[in-house]
C-alpha atoms as a PDB file:
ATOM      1  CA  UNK A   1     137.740  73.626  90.938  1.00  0.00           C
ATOM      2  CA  UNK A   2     136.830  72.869  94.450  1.00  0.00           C
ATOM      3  CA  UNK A   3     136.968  76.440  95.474  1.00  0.00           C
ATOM      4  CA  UNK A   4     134.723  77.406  92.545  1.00  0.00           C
ATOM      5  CA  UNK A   5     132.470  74.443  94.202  1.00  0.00           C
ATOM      6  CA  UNK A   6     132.181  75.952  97.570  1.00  0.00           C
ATOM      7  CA  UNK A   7     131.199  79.127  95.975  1.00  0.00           C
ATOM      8  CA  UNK A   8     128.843  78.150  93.839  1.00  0.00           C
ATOM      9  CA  UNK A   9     127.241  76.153  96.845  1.00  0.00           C
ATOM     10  CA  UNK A  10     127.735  79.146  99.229  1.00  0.00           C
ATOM     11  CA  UNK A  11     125.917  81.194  95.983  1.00  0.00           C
ATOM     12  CA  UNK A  12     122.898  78.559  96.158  1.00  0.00           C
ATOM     13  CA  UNK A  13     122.644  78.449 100.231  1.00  0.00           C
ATOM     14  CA  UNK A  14     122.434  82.488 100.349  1.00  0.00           C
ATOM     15  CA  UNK A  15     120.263  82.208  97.404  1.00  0.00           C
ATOM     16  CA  UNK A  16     117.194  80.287  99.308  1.00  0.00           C
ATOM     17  CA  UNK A  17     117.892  81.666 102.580  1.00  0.00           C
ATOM     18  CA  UNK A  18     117.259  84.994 101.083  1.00  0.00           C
ATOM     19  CA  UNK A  19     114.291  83.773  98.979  1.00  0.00           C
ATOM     20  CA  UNK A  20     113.088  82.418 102.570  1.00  0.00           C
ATOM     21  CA  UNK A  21     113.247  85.663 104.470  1.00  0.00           C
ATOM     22  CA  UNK A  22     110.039  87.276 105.055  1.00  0.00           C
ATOM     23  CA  UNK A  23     109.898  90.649 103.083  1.00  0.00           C
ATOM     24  CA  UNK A  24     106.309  91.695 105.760  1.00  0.00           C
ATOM     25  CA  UNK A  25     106.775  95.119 106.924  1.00  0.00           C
ATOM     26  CA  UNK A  26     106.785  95.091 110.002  1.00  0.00           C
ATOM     27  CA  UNK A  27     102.875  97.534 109.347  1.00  0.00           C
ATOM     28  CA  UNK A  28     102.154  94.189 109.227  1.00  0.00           C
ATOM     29  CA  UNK A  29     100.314  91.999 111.167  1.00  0.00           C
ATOM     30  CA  UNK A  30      98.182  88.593 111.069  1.00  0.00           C
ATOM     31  CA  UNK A  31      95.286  86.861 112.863  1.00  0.00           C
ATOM     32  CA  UNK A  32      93.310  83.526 112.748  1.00  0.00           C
ATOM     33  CA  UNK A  33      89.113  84.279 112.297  1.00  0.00           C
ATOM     34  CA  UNK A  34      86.617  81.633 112.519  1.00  0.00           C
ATOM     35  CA  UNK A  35      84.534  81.617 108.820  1.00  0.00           C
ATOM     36  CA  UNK A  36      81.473  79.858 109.457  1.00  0.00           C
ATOM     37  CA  UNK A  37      79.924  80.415 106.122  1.00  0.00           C
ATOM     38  CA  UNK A  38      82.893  78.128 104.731  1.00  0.00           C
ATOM     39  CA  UNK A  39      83.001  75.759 107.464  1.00  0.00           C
ATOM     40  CA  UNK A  40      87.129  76.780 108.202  1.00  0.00           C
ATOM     41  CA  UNK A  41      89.373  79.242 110.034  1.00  0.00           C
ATOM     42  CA  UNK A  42      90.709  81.772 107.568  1.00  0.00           C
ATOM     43  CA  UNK A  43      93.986  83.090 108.236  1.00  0.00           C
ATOM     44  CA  UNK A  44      93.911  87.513 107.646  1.00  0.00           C
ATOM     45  CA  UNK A  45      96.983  89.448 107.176  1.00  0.00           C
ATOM     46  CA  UNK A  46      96.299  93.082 108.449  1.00  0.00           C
ATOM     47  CA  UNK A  47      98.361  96.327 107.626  1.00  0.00           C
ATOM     48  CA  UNK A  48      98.010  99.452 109.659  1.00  0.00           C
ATOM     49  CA  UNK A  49      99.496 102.731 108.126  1.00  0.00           C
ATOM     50  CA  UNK A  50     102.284 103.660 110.239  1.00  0.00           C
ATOM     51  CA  UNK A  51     100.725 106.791 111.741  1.00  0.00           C
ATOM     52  CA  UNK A  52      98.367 104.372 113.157  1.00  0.00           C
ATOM     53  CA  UNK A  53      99.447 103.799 117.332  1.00  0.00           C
ATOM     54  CA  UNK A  54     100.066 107.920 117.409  1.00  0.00           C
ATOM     55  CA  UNK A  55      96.931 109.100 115.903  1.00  0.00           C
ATOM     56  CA  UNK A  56      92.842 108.768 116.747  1.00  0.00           C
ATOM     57  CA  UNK A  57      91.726 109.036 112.867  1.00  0.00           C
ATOM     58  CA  UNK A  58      89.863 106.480 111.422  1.00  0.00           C
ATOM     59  CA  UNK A  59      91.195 104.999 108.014  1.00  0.00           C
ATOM     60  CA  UNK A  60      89.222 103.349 105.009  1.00  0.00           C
ATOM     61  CA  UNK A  61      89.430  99.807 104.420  1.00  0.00           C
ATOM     62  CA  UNK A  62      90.548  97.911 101.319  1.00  0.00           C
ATOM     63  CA  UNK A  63      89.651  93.725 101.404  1.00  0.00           C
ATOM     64  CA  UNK A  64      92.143  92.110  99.318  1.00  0.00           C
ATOM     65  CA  UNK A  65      91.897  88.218  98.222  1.00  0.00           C
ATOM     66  CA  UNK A  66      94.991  86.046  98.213  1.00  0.00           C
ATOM     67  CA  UNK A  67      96.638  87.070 100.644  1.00  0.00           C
ATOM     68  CA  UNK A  68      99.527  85.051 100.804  1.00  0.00           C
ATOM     69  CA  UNK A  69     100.868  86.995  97.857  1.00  0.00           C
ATOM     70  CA  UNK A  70     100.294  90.486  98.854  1.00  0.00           C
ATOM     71  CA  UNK A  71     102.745  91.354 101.493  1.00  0.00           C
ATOM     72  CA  UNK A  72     105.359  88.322 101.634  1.00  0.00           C
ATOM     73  CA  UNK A  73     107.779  86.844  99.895  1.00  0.00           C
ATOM     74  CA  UNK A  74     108.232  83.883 101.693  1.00  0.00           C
ATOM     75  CA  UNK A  75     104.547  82.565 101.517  1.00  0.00           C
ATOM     76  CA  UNK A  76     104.506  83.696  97.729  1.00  0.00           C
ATOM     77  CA  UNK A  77     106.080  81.345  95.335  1.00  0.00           C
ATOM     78  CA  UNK A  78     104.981  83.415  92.139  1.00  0.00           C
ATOM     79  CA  UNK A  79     106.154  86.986  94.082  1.00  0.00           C
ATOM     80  CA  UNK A  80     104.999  89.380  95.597  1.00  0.00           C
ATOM     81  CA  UNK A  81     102.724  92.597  95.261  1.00  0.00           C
ATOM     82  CA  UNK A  82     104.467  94.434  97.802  1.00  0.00           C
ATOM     83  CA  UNK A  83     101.839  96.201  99.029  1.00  0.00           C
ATOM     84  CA  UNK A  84     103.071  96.751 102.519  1.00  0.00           C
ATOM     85  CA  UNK A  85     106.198  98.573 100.760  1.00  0.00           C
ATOM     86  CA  UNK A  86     104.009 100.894  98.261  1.00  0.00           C
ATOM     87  CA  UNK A  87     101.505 101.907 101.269  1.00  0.00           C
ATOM     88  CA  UNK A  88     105.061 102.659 103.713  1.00  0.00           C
ATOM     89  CA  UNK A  89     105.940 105.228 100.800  1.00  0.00           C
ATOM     90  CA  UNK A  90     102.340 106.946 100.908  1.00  0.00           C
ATOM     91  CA  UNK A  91     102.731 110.409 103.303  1.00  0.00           C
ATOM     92  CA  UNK A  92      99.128 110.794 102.742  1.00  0.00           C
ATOM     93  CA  UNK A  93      95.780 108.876 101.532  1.00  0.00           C
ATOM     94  CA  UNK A  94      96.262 106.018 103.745  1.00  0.00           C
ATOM     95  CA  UNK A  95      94.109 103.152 104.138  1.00  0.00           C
ATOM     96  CA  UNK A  96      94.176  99.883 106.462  1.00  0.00           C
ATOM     97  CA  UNK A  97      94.718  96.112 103.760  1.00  0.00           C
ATOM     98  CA  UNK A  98      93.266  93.162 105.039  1.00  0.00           C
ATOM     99  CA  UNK A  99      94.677  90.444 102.831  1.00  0.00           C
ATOM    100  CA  UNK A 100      92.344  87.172 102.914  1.00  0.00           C
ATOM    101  CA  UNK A 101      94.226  83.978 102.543  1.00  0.00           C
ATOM    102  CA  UNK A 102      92.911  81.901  99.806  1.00  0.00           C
ATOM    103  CA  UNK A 103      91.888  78.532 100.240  1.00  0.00           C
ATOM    104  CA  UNK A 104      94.325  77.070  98.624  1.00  0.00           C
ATOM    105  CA  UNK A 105      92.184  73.723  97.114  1.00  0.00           C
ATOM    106  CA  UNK A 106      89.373  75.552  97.606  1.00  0.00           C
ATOM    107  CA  UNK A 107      90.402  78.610  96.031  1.00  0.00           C
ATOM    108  CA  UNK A 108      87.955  78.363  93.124  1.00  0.00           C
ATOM    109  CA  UNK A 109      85.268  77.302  95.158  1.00  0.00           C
ATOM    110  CA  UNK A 110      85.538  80.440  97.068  1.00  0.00           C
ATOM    111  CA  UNK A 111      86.416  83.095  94.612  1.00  0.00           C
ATOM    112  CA  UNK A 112      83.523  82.175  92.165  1.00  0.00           C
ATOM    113  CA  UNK A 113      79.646  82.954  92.042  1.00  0.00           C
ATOM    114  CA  UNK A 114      78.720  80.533  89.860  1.00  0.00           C
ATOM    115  CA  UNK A 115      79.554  76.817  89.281  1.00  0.00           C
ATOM    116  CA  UNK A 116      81.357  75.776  86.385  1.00  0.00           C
ATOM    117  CA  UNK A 117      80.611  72.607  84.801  1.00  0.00           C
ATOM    118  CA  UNK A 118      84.091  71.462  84.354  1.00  0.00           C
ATOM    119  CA  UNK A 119      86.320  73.551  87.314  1.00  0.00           C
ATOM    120  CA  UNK A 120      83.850  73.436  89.678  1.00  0.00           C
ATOM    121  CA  UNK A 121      83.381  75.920  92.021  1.00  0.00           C
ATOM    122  CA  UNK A 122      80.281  78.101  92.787  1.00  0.00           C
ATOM    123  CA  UNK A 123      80.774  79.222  97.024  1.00  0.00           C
ATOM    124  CA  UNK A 124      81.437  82.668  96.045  1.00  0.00           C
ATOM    125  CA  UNK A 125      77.942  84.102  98.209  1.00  0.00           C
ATOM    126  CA  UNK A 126      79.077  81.854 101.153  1.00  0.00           C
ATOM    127  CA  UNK A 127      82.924  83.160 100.513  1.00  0.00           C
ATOM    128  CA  UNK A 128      81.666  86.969 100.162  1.00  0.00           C
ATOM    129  CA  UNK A 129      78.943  86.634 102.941  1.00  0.00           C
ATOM    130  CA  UNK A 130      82.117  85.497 105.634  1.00  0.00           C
ATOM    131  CA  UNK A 131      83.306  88.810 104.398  1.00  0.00           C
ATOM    132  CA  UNK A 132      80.425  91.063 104.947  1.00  0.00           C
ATOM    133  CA  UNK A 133      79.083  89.165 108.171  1.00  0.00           C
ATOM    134  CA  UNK A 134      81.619  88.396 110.034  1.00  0.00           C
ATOM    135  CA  UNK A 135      85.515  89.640 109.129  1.00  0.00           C
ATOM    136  CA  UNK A 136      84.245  93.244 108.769  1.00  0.00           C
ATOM    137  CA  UNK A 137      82.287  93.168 111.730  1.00  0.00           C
ATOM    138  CA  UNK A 138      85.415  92.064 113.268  1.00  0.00           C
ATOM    139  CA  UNK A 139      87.970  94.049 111.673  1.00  0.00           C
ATOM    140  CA  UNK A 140      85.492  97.406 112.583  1.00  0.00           C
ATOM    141  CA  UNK A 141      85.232  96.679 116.211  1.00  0.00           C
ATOM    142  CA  UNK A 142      88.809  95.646 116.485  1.00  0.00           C
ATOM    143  CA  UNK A 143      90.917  98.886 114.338  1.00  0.00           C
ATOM    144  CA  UNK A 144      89.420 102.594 114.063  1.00  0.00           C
ATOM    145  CA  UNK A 145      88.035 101.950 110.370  1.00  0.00           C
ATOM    146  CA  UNK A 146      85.845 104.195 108.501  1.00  0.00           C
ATOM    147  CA  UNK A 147      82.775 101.573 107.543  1.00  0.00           C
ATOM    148  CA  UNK A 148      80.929 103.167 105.459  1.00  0.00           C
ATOM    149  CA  UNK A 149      80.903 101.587 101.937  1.00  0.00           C
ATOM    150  CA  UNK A 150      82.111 104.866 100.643  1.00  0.00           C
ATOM    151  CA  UNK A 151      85.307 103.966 102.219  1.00  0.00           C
ATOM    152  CA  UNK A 152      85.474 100.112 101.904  1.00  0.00           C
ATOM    153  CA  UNK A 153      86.702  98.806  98.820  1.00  0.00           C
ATOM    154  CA  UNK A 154      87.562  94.971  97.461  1.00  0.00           C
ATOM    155  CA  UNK A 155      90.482  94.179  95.068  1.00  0.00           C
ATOM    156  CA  UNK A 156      92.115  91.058  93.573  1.00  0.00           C
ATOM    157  CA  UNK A 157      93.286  89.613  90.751  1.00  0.00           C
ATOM    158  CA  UNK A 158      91.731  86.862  88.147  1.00  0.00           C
ATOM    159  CA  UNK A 159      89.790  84.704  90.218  1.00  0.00           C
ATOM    160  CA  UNK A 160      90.012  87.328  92.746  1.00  0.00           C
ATOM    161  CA  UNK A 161      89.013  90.181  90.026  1.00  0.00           C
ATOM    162  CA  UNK A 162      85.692  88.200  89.268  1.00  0.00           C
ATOM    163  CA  UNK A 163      84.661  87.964  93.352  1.00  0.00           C
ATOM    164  CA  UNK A 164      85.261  91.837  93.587  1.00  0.00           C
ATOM    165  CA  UNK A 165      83.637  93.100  91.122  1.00  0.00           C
ATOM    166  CA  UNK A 166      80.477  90.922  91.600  1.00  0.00           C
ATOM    167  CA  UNK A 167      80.652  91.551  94.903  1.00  0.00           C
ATOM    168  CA  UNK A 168      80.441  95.674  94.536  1.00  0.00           C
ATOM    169  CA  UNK A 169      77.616  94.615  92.242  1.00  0.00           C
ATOM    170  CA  UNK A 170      75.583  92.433  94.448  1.00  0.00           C
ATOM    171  CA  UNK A 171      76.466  94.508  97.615  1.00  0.00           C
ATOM    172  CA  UNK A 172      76.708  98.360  97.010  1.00  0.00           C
ATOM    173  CA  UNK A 173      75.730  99.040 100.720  1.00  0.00           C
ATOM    174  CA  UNK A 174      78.888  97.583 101.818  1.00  0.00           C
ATOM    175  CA  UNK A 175      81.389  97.536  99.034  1.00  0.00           C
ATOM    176  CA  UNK A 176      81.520 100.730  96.960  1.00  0.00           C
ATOM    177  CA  UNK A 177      84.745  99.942  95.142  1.00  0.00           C
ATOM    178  CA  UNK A 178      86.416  97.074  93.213  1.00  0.00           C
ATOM    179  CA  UNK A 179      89.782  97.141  91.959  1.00  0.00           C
ATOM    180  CA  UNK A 180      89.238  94.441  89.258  1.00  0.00           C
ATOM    181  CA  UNK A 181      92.941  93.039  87.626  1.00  0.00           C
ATOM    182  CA  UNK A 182      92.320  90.443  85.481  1.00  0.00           C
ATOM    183  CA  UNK A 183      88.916  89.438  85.737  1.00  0.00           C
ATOM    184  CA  UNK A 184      88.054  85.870  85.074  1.00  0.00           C
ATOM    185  CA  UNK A 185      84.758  86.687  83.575  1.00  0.00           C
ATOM    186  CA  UNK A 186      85.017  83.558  81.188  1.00  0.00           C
ATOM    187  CA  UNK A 187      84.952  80.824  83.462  1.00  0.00           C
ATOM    188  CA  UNK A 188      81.460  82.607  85.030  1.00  0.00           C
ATOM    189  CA  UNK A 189      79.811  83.637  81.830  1.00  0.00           C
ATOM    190  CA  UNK A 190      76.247  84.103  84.093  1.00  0.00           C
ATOM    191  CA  UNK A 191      78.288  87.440  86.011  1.00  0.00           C
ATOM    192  CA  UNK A 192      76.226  89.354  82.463  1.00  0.00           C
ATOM    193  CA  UNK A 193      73.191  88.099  83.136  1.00  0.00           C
ATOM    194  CA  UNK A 194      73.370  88.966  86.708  1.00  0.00           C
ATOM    195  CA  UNK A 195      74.721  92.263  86.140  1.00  0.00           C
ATOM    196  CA  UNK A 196      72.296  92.580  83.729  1.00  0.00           C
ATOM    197  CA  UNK A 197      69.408  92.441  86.063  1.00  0.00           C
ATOM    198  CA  UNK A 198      70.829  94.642  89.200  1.00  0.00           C
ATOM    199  CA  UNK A 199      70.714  97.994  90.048  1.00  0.00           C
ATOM    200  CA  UNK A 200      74.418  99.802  89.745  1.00  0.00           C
ATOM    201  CA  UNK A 201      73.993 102.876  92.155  1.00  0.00           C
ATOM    202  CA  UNK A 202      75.985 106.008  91.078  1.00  0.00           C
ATOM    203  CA  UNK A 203      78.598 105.722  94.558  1.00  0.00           C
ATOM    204  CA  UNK A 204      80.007 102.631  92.703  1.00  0.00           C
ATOM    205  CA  UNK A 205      83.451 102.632  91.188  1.00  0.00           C
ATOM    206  CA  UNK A 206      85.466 100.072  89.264  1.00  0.00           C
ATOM    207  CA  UNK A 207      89.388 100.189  88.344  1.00  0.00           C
ATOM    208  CA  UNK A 208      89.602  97.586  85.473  1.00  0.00           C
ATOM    209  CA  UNK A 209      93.240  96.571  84.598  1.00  0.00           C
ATOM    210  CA  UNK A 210      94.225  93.798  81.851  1.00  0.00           C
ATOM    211  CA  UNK A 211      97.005  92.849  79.435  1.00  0.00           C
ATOM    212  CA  UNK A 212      97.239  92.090  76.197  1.00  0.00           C
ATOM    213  CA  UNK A 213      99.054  88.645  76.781  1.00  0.00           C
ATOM    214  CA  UNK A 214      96.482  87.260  78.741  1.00  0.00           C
ATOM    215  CA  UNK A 215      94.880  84.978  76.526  1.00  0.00           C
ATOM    216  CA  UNK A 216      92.137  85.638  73.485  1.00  0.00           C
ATOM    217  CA  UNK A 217      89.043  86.051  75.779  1.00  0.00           C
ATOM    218  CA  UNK A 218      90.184  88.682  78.341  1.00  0.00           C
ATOM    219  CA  UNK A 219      90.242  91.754  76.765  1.00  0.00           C
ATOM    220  CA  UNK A 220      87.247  90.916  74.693  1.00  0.00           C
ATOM    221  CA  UNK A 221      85.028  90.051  77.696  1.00  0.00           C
ATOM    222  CA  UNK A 222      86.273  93.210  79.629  1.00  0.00           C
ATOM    223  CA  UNK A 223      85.456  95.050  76.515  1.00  0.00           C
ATOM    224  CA  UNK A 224      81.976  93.317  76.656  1.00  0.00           C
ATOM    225  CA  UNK A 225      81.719  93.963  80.458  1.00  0.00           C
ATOM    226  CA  UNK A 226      82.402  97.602  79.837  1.00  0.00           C
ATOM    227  CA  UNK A 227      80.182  98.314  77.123  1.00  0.00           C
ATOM    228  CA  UNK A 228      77.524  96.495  79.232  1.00  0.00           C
ATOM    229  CA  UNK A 229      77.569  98.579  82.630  1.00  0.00           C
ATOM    230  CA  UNK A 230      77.537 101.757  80.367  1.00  0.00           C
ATOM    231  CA  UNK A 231      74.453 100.291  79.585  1.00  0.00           C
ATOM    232  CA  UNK A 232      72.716 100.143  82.655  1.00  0.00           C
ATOM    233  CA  UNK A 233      73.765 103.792  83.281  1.00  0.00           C
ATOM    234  CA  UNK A 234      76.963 103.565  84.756  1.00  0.00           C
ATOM    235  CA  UNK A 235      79.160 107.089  83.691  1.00  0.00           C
ATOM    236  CA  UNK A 236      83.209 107.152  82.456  1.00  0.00           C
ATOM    237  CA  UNK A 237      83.523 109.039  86.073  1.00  0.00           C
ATOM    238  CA  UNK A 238      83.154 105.825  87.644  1.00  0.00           C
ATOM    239  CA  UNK A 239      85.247 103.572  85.842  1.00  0.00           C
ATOM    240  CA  UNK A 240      89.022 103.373  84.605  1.00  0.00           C
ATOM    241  CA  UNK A 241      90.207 100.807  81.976  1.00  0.00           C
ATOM    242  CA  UNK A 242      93.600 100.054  81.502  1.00  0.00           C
ATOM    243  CA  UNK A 243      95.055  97.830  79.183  1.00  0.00           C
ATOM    244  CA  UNK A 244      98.619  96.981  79.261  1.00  0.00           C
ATOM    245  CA  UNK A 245     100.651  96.296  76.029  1.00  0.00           C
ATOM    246  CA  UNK A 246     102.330  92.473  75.932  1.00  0.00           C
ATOM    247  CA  UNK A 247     100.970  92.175  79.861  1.00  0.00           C
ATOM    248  CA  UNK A 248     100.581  88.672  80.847  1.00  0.00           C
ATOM    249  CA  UNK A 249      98.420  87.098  83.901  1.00  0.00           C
ATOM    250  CA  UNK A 250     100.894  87.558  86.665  1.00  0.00           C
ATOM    251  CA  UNK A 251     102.155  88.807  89.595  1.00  0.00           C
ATOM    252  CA  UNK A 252     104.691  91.058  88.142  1.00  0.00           C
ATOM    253  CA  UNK A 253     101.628  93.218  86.057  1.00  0.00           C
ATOM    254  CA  UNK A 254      99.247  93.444  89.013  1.00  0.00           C
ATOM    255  CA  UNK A 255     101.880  94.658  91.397  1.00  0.00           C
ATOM    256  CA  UNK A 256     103.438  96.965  88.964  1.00  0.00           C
ATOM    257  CA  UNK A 257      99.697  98.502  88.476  1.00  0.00           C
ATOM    258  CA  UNK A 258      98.363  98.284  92.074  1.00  0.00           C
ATOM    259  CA  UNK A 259      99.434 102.006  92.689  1.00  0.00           C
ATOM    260  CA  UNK A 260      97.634 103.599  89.857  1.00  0.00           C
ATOM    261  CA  UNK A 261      94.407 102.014  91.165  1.00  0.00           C
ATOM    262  CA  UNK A 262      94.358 102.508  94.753  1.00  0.00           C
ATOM    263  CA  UNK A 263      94.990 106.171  94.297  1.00  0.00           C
ATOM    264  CA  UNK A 264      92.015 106.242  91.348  1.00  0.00           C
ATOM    265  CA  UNK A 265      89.784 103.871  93.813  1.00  0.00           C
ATOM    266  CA  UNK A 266      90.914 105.714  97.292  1.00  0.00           C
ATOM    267  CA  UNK A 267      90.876 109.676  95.836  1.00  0.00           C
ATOM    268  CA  UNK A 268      87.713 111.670  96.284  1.00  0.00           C
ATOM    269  CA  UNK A 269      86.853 112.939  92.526  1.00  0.00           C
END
């Protein structure tokens, strides 16, 4: 009994201190950035493809929300997306992540466009104008990006999902790409009316991912999204749906998924 004791603790200790380890590549790099627009310092998680330090190409750019579940176990208490590991595996069509850490309390506030009468919320401009004014700015005159918007794209996830895919719509001169997993279109039913009224240029591009276990509203309102921007013009040549059978609104789907999309996003048709 006691030795089964000192196992089982010996089991537990190994358990966390593996759980604890950082899983970063070591691609991977962070810095501190003053954000004015949100009145904060946002911490940004940066990954360089590991050709970087021996070549003088320039790379495209992908701005990813949420950060602190992108690249690292240890600041992610849901998992991972291990993006750092599935860009390490790419020999070609590489592209520089900067992962945005949320803000945390504030993460609604920042990730949405419009407030909601019950959550809150409603920051998203000042959230998306930090972006546009000031990190890329920074992030161009720091790393040899390619800064074009034909080669800077925005992804996340729910919350995230919502703030990329308005952003591409409000700003097609600097974002010409979303990557849109889970959008929380329900909890800013005015992204249709704004939508609605804008101009979707034909250099925009949208990678739409949901699954069926995400509630009763998602699919429908992605459906409704969909049907919507074919609407105003925009082709199937610049959009991919995918819905995933018994998916639910997690970690484990938009990691599992984030491969198909950067290659549809990041691959010249």
């Amino acid at each position: 009994m006691k030795i089964t004791l000192i196992y089982l603790l010996l089991s537990i200790f190994l358990l966390n201190n593996a759980t604890a380890q950082s899983t970063a590549s070591k691609q991977v790099t962070t810095l501190k950035i003053a954000a004015p627009q949100l009145d904060t310092v946002k911490t940004i998680w940066v990954y360089l493809p590991s050709e970087y330090q021996n070549t003088e190409k320039r790379f495209p750019v992908i701005y990813m929300h949420d950060a602190q579940n992108l690249f690292d176990a240890e600041t992610s208490y849901v998992g991972e997306w291990e993006i750092d590991e599935y860009m390490d595996r790419l020999t070609n069509n590489k592209s520089i992540i900067i992962g945005i850490e949320h803000g945390n309390e504030k993460r609604i506030d920042e990730l949405t466009p419009f407030m909601h009468e019950k959550y809150g919320g409603g920051s998203g401009d000042s959230y998306i104008s930090f972006i546009k004014n000031t990190l890329k700015p920074k992030i161009d005159s720091i790393y040899r990006t390619k800064p074009e918007a034909k080669d800077t794209s925005i992804f996340g996830s729910s919350l995230g999902g919502l703030i990329s895919f308005y952003s591409v719509i409000k700003y097609p001169e600097t974002f010409s790409k979303a990557g849109v997993f889970s959008p929380a279109f329900w909890i800013n039913p005015e992204i249709f009316d704004f939508v609605k009224t804008s101009d979707i240029p034909e250099s925009s591009k949208f990678y739409f991912l949901a699954g069926t276990d995400e509630g009763e509203t998602m699919i429908p309102k992605l459906e409704e999204m969909i049907t919507l921007l074919k609407s105003k013009g925009v082709k199937e040549t610049q959009y991919k749906k995918h819905l995933v059978k018994d998916g639910k609104h997690n970690e484990q789907l938009w990691a599992s998924n984030f491969g198909n999309a950067y290659q549809y996003l990041t691959t010249n048709d």
